[in-house]
PDB file of N, CA and C in Angstrom:
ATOM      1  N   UNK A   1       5.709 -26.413 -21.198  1.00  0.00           N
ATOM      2  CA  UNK A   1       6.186 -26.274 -19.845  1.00  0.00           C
ATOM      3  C   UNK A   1       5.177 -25.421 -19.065  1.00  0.00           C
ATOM      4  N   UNK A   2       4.951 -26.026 -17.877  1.00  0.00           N
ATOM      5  CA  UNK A   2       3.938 -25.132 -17.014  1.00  0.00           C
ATOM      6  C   UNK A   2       4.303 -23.601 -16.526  1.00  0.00           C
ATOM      7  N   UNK A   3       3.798 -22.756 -16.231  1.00  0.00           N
ATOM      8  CA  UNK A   3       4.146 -21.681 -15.805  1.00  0.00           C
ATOM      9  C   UNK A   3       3.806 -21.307 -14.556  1.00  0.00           C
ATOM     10  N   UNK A   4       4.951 -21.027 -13.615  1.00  0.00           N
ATOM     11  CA  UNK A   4       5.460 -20.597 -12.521  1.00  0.00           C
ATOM     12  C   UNK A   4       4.636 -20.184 -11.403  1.00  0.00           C
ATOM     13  N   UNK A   5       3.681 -20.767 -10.534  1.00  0.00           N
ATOM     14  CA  UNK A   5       2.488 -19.968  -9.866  1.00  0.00           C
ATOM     15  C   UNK A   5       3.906 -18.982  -9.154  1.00  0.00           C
ATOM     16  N   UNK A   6       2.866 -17.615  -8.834  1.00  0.00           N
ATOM     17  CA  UNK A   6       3.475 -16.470  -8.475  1.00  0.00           C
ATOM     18  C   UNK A   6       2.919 -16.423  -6.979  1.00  0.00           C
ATOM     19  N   UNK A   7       3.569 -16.146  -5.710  1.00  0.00           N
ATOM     20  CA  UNK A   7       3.198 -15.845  -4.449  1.00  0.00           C
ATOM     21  C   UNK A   7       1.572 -14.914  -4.624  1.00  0.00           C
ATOM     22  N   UNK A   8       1.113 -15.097  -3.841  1.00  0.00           N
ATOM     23  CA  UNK A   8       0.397 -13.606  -3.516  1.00  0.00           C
ATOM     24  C   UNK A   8       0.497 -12.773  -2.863  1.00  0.00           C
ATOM     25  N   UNK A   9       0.891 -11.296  -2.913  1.00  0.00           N
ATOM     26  CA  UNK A   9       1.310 -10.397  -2.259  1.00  0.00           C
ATOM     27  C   UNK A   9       0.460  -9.216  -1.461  1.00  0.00           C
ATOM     28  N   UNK A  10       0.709  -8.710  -0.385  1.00  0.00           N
ATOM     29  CA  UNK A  10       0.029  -7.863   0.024  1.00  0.00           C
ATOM     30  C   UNK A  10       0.694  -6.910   0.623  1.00  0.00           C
ATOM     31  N   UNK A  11       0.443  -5.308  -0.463  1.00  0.00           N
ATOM     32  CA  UNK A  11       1.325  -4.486  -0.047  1.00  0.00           C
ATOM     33  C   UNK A  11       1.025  -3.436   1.090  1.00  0.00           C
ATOM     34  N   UNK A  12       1.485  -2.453   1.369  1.00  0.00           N
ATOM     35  CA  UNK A  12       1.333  -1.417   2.364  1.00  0.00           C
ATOM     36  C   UNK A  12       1.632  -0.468   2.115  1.00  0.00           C
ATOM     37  N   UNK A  13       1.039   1.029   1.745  1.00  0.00           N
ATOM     38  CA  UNK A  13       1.720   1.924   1.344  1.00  0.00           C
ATOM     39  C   UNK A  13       1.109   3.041   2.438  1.00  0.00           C
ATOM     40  N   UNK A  14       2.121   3.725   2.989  1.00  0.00           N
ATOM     41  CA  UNK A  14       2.753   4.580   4.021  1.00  0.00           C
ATOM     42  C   UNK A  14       2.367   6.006   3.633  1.00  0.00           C
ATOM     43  N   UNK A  15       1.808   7.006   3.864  1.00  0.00           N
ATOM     44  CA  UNK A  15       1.940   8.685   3.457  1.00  0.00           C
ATOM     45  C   UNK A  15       2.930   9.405   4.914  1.00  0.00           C
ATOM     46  N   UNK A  16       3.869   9.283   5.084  1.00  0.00           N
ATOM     47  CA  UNK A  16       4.080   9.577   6.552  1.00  0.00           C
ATOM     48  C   UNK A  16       3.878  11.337   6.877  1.00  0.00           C
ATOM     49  N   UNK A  17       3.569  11.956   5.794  1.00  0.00           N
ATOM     50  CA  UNK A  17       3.061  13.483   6.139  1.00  0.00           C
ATOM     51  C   UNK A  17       1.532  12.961   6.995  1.00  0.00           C
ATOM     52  N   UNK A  18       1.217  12.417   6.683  1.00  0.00           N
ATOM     53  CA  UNK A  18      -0.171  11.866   6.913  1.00  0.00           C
ATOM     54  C   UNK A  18      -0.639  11.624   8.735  1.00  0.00           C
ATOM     55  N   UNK A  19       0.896  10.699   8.898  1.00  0.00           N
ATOM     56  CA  UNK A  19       1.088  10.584  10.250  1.00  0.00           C
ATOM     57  C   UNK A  19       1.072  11.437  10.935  1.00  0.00           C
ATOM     58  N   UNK A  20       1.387  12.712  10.851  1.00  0.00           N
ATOM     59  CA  UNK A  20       1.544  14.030  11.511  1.00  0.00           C
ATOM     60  C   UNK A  20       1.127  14.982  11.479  1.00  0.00           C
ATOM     61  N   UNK A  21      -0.214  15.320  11.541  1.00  0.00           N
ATOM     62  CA  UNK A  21      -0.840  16.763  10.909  1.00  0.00           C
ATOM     63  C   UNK A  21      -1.314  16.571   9.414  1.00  0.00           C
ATOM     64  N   UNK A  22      -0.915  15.642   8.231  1.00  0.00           N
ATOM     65  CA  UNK A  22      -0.869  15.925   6.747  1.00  0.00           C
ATOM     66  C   UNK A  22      -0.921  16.839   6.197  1.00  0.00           C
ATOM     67  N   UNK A  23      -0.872  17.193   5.229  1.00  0.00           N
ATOM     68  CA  UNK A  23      -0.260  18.074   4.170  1.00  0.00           C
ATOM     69  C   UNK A  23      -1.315  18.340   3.039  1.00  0.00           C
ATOM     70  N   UNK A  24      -1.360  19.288   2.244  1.00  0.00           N
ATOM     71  CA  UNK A  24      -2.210  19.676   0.978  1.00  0.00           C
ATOM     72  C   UNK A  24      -1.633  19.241   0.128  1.00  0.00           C
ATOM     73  N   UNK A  25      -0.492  18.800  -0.316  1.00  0.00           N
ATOM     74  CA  UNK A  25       0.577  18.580  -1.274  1.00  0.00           C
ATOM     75  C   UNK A  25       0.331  16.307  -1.637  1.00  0.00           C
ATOM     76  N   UNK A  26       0.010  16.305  -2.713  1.00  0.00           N
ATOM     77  CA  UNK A  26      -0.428  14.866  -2.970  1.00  0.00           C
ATOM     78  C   UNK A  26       1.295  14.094  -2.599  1.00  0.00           C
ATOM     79  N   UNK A  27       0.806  12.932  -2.732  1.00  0.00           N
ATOM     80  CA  UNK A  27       2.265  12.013  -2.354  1.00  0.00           C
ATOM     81  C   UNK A  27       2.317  11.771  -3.657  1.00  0.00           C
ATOM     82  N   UNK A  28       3.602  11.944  -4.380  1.00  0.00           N
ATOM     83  CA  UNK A  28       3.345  11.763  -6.256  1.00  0.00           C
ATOM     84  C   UNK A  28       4.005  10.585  -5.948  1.00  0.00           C
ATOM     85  N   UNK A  29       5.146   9.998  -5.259  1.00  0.00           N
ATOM     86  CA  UNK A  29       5.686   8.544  -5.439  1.00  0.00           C
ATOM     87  C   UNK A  29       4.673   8.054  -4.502  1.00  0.00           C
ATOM     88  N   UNK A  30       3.601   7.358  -3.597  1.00  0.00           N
ATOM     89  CA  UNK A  30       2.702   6.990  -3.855  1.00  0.00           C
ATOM     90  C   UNK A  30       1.420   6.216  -4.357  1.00  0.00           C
ATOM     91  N   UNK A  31       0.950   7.853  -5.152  1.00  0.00           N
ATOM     92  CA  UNK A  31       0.456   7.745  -6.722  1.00  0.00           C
ATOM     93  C   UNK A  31       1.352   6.769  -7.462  1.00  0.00           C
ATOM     94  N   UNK A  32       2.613   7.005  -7.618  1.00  0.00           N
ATOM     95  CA  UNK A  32       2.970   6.045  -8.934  1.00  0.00           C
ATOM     96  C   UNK A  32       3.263   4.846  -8.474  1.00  0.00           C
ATOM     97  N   UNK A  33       3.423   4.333  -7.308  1.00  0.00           N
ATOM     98  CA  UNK A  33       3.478   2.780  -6.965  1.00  0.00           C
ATOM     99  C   UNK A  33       2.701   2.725  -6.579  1.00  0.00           C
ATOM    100  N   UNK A  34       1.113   3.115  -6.477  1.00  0.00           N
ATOM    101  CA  UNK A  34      -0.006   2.544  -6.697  1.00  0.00           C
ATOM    102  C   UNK A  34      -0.504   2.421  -7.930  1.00  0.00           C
ATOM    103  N   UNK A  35       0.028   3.169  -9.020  1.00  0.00           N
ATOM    104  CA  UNK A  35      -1.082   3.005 -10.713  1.00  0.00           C
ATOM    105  C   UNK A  35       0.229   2.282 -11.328  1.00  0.00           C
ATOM    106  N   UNK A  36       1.271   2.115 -10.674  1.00  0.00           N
ATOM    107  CA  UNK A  36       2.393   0.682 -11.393  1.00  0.00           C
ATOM    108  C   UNK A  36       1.401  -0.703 -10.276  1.00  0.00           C
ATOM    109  N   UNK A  37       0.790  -0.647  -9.309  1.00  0.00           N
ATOM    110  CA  UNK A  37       0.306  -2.275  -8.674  1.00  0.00           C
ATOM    111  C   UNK A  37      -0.511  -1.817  -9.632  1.00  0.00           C
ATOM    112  N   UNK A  38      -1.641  -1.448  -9.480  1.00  0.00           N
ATOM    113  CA  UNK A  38      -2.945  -1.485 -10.152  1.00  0.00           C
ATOM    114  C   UNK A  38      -3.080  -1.747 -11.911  1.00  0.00           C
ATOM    115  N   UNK A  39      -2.137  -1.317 -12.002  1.00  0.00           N
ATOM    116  CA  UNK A  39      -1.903  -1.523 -13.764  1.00  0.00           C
ATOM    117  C   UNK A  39      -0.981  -3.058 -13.873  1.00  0.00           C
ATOM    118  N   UNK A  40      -0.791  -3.665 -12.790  1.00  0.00           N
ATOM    119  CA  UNK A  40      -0.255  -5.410 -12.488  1.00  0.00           C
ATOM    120  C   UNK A  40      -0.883  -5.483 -12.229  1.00  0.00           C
ATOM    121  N   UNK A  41      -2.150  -5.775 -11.547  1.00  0.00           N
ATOM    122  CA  UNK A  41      -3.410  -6.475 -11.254  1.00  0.00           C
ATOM    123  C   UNK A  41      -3.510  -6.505 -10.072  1.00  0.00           C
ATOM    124  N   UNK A  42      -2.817  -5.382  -9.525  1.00  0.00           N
ATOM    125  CA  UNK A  42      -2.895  -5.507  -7.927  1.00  0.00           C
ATOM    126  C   UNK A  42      -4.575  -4.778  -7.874  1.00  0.00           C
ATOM    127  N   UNK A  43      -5.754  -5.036  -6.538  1.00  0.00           N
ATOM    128  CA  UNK A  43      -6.805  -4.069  -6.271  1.00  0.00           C
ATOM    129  C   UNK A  43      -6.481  -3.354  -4.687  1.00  0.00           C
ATOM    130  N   UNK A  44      -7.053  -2.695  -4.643  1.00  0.00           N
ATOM    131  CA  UNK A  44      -6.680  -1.554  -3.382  1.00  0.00           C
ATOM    132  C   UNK A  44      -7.731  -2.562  -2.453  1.00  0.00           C
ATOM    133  N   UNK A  45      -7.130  -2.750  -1.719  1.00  0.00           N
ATOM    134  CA  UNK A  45      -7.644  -3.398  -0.500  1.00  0.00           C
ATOM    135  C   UNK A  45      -8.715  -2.440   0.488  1.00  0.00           C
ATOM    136  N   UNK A  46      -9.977  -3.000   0.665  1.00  0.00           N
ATOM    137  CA  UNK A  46     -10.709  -1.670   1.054  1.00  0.00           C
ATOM    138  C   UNK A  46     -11.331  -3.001   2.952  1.00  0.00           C
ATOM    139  N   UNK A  47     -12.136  -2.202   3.469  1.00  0.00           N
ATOM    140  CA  UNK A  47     -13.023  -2.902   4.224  1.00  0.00           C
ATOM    141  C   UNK A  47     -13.747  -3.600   4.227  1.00  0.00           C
ATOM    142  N   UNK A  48     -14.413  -3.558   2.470  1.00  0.00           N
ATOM    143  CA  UNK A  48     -15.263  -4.572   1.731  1.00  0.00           C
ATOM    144  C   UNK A  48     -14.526  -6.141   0.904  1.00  0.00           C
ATOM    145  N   UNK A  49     -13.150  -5.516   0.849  1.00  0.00           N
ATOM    146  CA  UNK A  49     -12.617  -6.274   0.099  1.00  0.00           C
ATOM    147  C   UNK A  49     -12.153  -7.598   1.074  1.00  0.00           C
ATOM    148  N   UNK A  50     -12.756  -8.587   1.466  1.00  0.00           N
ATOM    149  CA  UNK A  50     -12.462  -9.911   1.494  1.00  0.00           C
ATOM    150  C   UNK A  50     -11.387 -11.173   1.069  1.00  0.00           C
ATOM    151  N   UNK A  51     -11.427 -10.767  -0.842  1.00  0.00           N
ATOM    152  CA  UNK A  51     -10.081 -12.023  -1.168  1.00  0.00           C
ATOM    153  C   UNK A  51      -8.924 -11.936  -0.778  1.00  0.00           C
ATOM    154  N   UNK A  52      -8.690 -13.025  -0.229  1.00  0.00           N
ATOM    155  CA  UNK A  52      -7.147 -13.521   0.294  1.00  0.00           C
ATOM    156  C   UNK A  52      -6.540 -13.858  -0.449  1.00  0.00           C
ATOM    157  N   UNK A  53      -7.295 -14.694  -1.400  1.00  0.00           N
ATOM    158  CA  UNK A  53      -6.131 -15.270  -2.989  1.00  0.00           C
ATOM    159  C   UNK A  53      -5.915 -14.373  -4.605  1.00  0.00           C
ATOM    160  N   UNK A  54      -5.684 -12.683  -3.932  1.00  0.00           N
ATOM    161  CA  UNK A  54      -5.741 -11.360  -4.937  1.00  0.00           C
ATOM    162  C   UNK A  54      -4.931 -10.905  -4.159  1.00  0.00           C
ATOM    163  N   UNK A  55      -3.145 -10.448  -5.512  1.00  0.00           N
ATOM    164  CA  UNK A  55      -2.404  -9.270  -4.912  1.00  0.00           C
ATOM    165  C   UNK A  55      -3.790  -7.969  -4.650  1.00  0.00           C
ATOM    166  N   UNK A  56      -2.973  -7.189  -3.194  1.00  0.00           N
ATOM    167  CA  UNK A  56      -3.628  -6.429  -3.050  1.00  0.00           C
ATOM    168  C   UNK A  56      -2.768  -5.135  -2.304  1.00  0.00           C
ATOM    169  N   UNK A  57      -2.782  -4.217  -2.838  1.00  0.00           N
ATOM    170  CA  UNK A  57      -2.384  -2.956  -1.701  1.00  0.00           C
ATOM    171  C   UNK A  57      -3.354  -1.960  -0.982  1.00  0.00           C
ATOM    172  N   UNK A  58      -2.674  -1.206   0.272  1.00  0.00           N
ATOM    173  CA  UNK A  58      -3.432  -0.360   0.776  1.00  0.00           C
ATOM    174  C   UNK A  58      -3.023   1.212   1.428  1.00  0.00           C
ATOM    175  N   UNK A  59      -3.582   1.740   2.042  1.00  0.00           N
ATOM    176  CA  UNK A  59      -3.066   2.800   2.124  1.00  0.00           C
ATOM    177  C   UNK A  59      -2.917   2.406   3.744  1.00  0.00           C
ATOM    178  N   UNK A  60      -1.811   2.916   4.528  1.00  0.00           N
ATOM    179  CA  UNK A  60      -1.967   2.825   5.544  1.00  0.00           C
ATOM    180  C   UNK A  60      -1.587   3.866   6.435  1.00  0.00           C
ATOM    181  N   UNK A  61      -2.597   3.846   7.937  1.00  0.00           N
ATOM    182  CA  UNK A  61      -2.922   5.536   8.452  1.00  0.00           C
ATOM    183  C   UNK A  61      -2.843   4.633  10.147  1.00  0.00           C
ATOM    184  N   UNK A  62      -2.830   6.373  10.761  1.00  0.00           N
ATOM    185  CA  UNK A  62      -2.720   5.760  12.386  1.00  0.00           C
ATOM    186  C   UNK A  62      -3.852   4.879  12.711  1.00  0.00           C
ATOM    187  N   UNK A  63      -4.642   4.579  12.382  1.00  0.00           N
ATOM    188  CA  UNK A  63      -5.715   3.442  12.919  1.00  0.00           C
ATOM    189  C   UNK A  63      -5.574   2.065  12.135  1.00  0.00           C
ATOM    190  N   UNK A  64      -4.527   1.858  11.558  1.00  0.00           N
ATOM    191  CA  UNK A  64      -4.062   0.652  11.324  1.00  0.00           C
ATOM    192  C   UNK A  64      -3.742  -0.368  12.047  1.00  0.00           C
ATOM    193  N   UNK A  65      -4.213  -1.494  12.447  1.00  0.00           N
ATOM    194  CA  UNK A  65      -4.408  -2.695  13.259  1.00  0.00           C
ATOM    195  C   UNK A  65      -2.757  -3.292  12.833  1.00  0.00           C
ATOM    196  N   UNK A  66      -1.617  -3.338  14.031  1.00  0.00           N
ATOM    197  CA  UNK A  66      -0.601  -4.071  14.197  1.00  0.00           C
ATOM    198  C   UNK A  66      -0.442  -5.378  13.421  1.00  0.00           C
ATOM    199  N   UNK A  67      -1.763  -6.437  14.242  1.00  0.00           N
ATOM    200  CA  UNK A  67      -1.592  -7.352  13.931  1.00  0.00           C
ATOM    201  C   UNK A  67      -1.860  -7.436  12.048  1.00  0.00           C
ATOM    202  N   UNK A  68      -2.698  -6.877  11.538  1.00  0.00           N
ATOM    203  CA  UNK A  68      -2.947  -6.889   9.998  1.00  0.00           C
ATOM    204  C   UNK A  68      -1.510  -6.273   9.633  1.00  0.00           C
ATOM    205  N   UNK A  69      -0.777  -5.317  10.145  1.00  0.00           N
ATOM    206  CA  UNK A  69       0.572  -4.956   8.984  1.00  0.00           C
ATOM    207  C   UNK A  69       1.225  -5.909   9.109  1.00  0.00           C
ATOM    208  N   UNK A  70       1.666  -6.923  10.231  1.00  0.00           N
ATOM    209  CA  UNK A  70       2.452  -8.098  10.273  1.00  0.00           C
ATOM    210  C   UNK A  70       2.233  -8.837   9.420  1.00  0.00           C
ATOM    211  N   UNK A  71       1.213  -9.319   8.415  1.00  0.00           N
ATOM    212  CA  UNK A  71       0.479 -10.026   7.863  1.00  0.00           C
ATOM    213  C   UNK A  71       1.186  -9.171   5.930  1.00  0.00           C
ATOM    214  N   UNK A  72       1.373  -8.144   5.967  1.00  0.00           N
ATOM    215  CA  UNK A  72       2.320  -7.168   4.603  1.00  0.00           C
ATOM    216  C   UNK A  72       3.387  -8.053   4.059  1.00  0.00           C
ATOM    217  N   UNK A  73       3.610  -8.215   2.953  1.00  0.00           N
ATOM    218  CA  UNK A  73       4.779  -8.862   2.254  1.00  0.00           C
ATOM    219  C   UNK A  73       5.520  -7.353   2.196  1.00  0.00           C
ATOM    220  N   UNK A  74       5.083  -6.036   1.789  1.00  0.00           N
ATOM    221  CA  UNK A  74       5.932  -5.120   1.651  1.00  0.00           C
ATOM    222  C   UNK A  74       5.638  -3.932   2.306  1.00  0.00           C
ATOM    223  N   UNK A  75       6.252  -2.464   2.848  1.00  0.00           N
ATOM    224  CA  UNK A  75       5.248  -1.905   2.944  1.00  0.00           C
ATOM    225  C   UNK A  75       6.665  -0.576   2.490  1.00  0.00           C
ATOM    226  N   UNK A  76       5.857   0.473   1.637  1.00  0.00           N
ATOM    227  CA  UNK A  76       6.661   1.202   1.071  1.00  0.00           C
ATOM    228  C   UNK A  76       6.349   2.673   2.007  1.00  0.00           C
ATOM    229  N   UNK A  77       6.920   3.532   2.429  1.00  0.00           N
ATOM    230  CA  UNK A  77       6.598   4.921   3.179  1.00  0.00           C
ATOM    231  C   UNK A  77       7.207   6.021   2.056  1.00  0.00           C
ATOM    232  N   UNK A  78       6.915   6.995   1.916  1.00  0.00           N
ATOM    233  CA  UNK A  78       7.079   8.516   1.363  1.00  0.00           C
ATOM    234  C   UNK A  78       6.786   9.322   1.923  1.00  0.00           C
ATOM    235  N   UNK A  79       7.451  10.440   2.276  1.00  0.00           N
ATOM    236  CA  UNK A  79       7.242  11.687   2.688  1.00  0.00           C
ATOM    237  C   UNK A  79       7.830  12.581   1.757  1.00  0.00           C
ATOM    238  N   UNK A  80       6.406  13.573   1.766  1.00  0.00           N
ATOM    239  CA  UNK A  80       6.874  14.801   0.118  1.00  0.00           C
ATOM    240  C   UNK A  80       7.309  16.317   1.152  1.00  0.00           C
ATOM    241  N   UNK A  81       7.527  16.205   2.031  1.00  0.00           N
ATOM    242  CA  UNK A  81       7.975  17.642   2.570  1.00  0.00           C
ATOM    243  C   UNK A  81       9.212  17.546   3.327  1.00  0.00           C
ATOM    244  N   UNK A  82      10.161  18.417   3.141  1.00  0.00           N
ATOM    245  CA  UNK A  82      11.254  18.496   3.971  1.00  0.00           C
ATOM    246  C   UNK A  82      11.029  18.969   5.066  1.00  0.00           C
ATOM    247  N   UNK A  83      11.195  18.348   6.395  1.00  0.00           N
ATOM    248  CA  UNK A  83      10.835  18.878   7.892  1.00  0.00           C
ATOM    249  C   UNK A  83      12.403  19.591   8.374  1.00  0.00           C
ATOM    250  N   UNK A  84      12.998  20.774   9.045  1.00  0.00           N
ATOM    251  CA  UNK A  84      13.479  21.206   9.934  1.00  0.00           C
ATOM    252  C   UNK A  84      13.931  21.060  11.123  1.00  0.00           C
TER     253      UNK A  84
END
């Protein structure tokens, strides 16, 4: 029996301390849903990176182009500090 082609996905991952001033303090959830894609075969999507037919995630910051996040199958946000 043949096996199942899988979509290709393209994720988005959010630091929202990042959005605002950022922080010294790493994003640990993040980190771990980026080395859980990357350890699935996801690659970090860079400026160089070109393939369209490769899961891929990225980090995403205020100079992020609208029209490219519309284009995200997912996009995950974390914030590691409690705000007031």
């Amino acid at each position: 029996m043949a096996k199942a082609s899988r979509k290709i996905m393209h994720i988005g991952l959010v630091d929202a301390d990042l959005l605002c001033n950022g922080t010294r303090h790493p994003n640990l959830a993040l980190l771990k849903i980026a080395g859980y894609l990357k350890d699935n075969g996801y690659i970090r999507k860079t400026q160089e990176t070109s393939k369209t037919n490769v899961n891929t995630y990225e980090l995403l910051t205020n100079e992020s182009n609208f029209e490219e996040l519309q284009k995200l199958d997912h996009i995950y946000v974390s914030c590691t500090r409690w705000r007031n």
